[in-house]
PDB file of N, CA and C in Angstrom:
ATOM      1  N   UNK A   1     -18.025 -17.383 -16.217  1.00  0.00           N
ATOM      2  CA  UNK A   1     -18.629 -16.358 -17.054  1.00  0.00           C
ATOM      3  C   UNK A   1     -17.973 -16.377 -18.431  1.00  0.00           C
ATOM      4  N   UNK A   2     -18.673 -16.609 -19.062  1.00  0.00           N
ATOM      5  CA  UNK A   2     -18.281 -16.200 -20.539  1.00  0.00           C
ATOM      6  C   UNK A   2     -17.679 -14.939 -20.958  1.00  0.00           C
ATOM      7  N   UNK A   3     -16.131 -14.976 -21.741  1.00  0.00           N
ATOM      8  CA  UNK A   3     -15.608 -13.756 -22.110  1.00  0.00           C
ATOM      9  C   UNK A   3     -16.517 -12.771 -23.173  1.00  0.00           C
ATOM     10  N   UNK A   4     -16.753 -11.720 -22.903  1.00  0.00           N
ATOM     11  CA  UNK A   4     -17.070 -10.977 -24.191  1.00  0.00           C
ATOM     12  C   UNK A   4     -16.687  -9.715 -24.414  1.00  0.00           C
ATOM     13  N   UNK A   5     -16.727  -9.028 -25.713  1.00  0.00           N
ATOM     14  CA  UNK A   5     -16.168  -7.842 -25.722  1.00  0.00           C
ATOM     15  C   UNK A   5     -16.797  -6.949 -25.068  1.00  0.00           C
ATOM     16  N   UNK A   6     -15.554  -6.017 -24.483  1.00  0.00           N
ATOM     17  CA  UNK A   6     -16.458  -4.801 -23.160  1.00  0.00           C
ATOM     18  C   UNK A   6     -16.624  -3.908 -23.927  1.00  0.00           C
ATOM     19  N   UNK A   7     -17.685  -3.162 -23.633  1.00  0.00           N
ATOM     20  CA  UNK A   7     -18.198  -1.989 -24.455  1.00  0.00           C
ATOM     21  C   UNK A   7     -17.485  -0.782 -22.801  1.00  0.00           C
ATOM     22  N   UNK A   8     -16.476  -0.054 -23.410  1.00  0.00           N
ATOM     23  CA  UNK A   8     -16.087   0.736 -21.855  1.00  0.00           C
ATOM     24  C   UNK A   8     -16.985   2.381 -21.942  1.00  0.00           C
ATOM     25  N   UNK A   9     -17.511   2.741 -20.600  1.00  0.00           N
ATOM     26  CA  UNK A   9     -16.833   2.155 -19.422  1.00  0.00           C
ATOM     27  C   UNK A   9     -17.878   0.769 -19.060  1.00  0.00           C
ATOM     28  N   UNK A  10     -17.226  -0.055 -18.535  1.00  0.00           N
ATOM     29  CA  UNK A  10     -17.850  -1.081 -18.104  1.00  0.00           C
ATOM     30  C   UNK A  10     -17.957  -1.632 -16.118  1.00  0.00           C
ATOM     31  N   UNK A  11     -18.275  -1.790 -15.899  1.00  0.00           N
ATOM     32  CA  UNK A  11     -19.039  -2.219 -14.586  1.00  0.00           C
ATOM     33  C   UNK A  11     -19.263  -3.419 -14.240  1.00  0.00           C
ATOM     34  N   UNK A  12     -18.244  -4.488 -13.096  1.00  0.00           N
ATOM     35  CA  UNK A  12     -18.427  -5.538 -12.446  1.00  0.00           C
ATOM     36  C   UNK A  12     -19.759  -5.655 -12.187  1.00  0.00           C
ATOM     37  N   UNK A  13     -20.241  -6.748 -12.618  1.00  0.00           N
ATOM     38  CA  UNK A  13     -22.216  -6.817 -11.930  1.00  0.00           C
ATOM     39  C   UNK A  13     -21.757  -7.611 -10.335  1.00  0.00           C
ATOM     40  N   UNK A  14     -20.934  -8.473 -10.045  1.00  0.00           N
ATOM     41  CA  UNK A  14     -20.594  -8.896  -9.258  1.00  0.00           C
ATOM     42  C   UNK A  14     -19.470  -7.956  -7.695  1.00  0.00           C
ATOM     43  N   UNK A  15     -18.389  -7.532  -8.864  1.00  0.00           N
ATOM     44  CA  UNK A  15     -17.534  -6.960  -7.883  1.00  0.00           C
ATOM     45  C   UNK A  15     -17.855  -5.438  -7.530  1.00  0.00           C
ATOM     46  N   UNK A  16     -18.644  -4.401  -8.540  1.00  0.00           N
ATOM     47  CA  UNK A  16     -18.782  -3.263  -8.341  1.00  0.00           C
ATOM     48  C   UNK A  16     -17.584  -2.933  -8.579  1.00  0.00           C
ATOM     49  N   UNK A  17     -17.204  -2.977  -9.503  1.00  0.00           N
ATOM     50  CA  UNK A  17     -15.206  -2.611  -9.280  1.00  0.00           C
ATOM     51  C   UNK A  17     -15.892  -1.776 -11.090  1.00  0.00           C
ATOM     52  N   UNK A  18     -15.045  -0.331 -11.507  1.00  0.00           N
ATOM     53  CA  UNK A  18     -15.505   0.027 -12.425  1.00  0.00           C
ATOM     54  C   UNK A  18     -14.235   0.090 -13.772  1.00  0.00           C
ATOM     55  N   UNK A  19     -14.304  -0.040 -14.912  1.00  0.00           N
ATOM     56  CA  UNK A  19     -13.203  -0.323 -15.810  1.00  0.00           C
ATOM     57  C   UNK A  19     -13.554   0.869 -16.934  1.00  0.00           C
ATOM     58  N   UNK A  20     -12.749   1.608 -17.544  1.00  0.00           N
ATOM     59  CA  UNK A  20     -12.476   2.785 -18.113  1.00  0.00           C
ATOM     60  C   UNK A  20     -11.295   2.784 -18.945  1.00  0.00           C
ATOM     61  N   UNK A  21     -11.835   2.810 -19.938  1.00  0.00           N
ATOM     62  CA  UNK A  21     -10.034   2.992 -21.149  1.00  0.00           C
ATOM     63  C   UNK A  21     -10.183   4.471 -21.714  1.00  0.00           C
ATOM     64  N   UNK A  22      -8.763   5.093 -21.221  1.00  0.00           N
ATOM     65  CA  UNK A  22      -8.423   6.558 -20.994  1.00  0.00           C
ATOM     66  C   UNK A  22      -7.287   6.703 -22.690  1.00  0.00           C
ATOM     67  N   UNK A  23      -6.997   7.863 -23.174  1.00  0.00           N
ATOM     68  CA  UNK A  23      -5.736   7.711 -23.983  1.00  0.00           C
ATOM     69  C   UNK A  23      -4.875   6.916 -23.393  1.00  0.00           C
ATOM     70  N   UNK A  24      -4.547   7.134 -21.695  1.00  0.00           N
ATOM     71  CA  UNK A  24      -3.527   6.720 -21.447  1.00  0.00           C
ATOM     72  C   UNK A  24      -3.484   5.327 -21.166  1.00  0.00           C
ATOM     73  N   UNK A  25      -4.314   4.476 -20.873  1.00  0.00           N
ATOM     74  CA  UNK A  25      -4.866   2.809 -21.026  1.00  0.00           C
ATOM     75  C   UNK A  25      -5.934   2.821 -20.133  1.00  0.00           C
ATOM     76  N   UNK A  26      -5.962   1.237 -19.644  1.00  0.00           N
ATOM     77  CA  UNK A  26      -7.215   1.364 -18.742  1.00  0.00           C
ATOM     78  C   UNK A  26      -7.313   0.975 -17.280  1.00  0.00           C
ATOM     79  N   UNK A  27      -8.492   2.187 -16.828  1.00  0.00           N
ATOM     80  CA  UNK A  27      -8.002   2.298 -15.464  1.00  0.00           C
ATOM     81  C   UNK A  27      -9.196   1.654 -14.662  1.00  0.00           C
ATOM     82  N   UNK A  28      -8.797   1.199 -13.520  1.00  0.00           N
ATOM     83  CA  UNK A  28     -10.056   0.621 -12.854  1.00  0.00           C
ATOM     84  C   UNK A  28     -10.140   0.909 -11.550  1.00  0.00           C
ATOM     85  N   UNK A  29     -11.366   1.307 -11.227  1.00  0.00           N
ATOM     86  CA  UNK A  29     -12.239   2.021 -10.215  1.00  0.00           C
ATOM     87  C   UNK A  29     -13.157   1.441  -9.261  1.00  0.00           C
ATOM     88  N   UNK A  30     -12.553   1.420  -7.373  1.00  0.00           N
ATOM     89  CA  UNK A  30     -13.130   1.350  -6.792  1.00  0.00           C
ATOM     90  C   UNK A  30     -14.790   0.830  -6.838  1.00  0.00           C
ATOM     91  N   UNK A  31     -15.886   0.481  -6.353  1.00  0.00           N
ATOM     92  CA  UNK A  31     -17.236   0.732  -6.277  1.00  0.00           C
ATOM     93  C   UNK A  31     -17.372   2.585  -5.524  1.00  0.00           C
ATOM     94  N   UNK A  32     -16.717   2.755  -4.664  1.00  0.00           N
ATOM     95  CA  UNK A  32     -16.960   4.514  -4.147  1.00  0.00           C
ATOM     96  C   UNK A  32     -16.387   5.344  -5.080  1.00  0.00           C
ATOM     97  N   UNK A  33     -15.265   4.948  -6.430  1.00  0.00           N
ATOM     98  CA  UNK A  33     -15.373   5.782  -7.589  1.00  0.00           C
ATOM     99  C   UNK A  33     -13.676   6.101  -7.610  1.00  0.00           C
ATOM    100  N   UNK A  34     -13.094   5.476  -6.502  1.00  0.00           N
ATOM    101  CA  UNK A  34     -11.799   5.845  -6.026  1.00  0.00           C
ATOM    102  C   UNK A  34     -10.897   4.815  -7.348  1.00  0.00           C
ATOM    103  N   UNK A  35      -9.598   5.662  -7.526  1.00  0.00           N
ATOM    104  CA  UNK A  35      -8.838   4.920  -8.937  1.00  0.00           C
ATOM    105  C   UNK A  35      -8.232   3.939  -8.197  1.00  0.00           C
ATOM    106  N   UNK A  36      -7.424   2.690  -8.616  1.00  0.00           N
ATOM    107  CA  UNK A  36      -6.825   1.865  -8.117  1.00  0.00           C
ATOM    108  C   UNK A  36      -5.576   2.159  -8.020  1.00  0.00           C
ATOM    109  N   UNK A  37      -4.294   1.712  -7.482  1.00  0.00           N
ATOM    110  CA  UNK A  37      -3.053   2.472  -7.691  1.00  0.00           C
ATOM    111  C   UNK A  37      -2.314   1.211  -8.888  1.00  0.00           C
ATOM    112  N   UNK A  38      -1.662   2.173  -9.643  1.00  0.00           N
ATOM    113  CA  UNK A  38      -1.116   1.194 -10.050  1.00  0.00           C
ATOM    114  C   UNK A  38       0.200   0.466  -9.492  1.00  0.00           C
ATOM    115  N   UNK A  39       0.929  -0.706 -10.431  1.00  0.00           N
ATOM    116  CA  UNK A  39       1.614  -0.959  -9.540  1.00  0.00           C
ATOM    117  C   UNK A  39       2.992  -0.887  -8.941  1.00  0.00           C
ATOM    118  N   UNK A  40       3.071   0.377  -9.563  1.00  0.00           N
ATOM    119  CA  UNK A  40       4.316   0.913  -9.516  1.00  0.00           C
ATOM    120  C   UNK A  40       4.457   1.747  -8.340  1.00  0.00           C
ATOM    121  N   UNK A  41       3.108   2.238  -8.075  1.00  0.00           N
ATOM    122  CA  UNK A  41       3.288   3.382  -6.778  1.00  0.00           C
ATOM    123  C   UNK A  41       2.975   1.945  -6.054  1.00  0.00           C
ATOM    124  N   UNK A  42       2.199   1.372  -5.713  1.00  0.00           N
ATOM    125  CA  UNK A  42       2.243   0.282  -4.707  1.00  0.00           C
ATOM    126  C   UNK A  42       3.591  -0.804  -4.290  1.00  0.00           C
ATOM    127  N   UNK A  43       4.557  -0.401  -5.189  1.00  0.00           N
ATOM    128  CA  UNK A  43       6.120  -0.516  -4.945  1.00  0.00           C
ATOM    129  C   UNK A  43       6.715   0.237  -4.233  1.00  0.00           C
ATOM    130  N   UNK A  44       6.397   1.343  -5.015  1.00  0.00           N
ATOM    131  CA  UNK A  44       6.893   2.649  -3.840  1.00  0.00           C
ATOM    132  C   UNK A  44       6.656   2.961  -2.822  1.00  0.00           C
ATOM    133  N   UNK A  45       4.918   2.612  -3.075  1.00  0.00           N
ATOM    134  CA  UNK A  45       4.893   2.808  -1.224  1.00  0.00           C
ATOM    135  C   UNK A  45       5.514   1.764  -0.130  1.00  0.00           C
ATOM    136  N   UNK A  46       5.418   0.319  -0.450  1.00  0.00           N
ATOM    137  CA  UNK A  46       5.878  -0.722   0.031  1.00  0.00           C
ATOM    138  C   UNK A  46       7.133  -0.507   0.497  1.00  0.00           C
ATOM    139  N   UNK A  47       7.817  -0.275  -0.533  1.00  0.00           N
ATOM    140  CA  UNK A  47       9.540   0.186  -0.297  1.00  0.00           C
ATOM    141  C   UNK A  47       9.342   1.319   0.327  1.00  0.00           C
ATOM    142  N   UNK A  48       8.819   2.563   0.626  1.00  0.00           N
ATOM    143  CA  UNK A  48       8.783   3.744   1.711  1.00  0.00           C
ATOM    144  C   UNK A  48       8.300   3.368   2.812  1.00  0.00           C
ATOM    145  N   UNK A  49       7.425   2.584   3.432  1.00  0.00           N
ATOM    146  CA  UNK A  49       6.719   2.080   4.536  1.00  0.00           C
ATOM    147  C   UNK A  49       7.930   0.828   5.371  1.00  0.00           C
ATOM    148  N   UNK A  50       8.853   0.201   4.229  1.00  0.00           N
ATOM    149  CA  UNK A  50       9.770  -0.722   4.895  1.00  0.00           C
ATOM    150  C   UNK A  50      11.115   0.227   5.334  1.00  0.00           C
ATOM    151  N   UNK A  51      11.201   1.126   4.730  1.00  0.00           N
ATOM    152  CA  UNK A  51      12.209   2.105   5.033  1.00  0.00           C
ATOM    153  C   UNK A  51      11.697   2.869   5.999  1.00  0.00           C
ATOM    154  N   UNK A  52      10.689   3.051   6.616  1.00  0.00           N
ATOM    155  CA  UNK A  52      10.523   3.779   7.636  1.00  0.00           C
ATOM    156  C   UNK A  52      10.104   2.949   8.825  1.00  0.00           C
ATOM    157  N   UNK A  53       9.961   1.647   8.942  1.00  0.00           N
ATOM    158  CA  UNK A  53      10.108   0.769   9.702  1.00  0.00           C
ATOM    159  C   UNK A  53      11.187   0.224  10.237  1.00  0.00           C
ATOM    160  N   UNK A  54      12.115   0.005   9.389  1.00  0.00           N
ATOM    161  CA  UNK A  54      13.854   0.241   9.279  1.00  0.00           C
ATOM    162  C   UNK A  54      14.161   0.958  10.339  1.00  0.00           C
ATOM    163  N   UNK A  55      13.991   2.258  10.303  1.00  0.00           N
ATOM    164  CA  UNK A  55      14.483   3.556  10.957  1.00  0.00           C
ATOM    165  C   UNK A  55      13.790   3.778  11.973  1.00  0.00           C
ATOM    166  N   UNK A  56      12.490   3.310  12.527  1.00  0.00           N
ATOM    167  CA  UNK A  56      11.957   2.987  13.657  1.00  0.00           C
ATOM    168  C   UNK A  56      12.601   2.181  14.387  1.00  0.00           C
ATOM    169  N   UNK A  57      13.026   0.651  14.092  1.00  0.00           N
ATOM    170  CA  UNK A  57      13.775  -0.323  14.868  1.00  0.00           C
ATOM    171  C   UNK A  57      15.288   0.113  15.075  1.00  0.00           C
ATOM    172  N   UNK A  58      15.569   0.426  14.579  1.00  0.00           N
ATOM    173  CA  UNK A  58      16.952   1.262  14.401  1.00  0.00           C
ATOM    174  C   UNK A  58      17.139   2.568  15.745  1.00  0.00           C
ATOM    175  N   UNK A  59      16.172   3.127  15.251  1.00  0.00           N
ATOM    176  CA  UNK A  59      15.745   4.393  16.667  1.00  0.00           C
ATOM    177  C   UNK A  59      15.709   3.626  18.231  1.00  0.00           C
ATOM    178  N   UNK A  60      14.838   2.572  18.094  1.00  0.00           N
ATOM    179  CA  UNK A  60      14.456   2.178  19.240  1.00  0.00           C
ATOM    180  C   UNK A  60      15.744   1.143  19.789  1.00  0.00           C
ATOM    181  N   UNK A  61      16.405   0.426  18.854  1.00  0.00           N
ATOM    182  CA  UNK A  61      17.723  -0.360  19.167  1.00  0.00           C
ATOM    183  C   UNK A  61      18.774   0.827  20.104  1.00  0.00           C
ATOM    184  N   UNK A  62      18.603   2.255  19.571  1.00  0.00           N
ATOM    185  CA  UNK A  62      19.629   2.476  20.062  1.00  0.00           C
ATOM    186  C   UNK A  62      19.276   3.304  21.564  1.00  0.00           C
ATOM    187  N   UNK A  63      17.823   3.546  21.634  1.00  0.00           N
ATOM    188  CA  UNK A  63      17.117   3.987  22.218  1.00  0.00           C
ATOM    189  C   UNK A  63      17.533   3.072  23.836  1.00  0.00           C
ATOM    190  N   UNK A  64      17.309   1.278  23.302  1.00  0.00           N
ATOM    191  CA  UNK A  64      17.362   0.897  24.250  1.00  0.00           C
ATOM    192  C   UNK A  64      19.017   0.635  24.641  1.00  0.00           C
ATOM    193  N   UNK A  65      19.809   0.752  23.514  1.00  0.00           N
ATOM    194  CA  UNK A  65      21.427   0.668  24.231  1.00  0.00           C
ATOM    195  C   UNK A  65      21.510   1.391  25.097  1.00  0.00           C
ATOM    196  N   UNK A  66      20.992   3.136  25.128  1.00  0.00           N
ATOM    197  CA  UNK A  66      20.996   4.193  25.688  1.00  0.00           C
ATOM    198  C   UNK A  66      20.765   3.472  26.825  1.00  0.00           C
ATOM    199  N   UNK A  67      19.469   3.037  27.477  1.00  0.00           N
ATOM    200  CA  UNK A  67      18.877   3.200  28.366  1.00  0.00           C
ATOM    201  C   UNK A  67      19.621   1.853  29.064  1.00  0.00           C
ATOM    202  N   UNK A  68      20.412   0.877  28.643  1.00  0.00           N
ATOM    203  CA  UNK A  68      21.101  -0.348  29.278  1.00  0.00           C
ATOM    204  C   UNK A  68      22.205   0.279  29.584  1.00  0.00           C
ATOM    205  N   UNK A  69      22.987   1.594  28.821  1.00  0.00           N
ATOM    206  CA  UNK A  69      24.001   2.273  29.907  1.00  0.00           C
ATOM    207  C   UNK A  69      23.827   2.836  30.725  1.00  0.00           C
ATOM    208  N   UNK A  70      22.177   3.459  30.803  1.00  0.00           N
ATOM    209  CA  UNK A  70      22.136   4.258  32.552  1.00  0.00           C
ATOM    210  C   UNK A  70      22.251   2.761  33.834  1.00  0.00           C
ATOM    211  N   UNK A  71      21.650   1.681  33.025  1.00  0.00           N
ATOM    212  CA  UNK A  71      21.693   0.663  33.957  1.00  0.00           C
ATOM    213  C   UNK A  71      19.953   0.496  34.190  1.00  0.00           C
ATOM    214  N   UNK A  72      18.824   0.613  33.392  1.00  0.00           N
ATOM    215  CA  UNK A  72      18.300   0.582  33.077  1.00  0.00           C
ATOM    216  C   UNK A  72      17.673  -0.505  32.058  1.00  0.00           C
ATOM    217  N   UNK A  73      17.078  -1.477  32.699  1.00  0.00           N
ATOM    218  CA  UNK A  73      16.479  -2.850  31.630  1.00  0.00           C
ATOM    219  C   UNK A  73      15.306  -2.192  30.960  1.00  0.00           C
ATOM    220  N   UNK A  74      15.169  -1.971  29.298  1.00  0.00           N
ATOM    221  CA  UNK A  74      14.418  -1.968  28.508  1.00  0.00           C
ATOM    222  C   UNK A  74      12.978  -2.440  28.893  1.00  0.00           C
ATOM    223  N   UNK A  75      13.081  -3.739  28.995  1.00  0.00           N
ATOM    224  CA  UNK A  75      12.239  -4.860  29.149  1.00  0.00           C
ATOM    225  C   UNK A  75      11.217  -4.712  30.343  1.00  0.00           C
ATOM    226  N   UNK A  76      11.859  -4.330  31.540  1.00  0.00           N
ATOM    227  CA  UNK A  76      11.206  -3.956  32.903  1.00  0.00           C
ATOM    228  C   UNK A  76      10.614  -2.741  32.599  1.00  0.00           C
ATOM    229  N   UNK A  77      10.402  -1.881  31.425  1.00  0.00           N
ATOM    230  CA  UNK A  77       9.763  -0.767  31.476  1.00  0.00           C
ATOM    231  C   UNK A  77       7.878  -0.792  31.120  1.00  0.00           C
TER     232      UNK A  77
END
């Protein structure tokens, strides 16, 4: 496709994906109208979702030490 200047807001004919320049720059929009994240919260969440996965395996490590001192195999459960 040939580059040309966007007249905003502008509209993927292909992707349905929607583009908008705000004071604050430009933001781009879902086809259902939803904003995209930028990519700073998609860091954050990444890094909050690995930190709470962390602390899941962590829970369950000790979960199963627990249960290898009653005399209890994890594994057989």
């Amino acid at each position: 496709f040939p580059v040309t200047a966007l007249n905003f807001p502008w509209t993927s004919p292909i992707l349905g994906i929607r583009f908008e320049m705000f004071e604050e720059g430009l933001e781009v929009f879902y086809p259902n109208g939803e904003r995209f994240k930028d990519p700073e919260t998609l860091f954050e969440e990444r890094n909050q979702a690995q930190q709470e996965r962390d602390q899941a395996q962590q829970e369950r490590d000790r979960a199963f030490a627990r249960l290898r001192e009653l005399g209890i195999d994890p594994t057989q459960l």
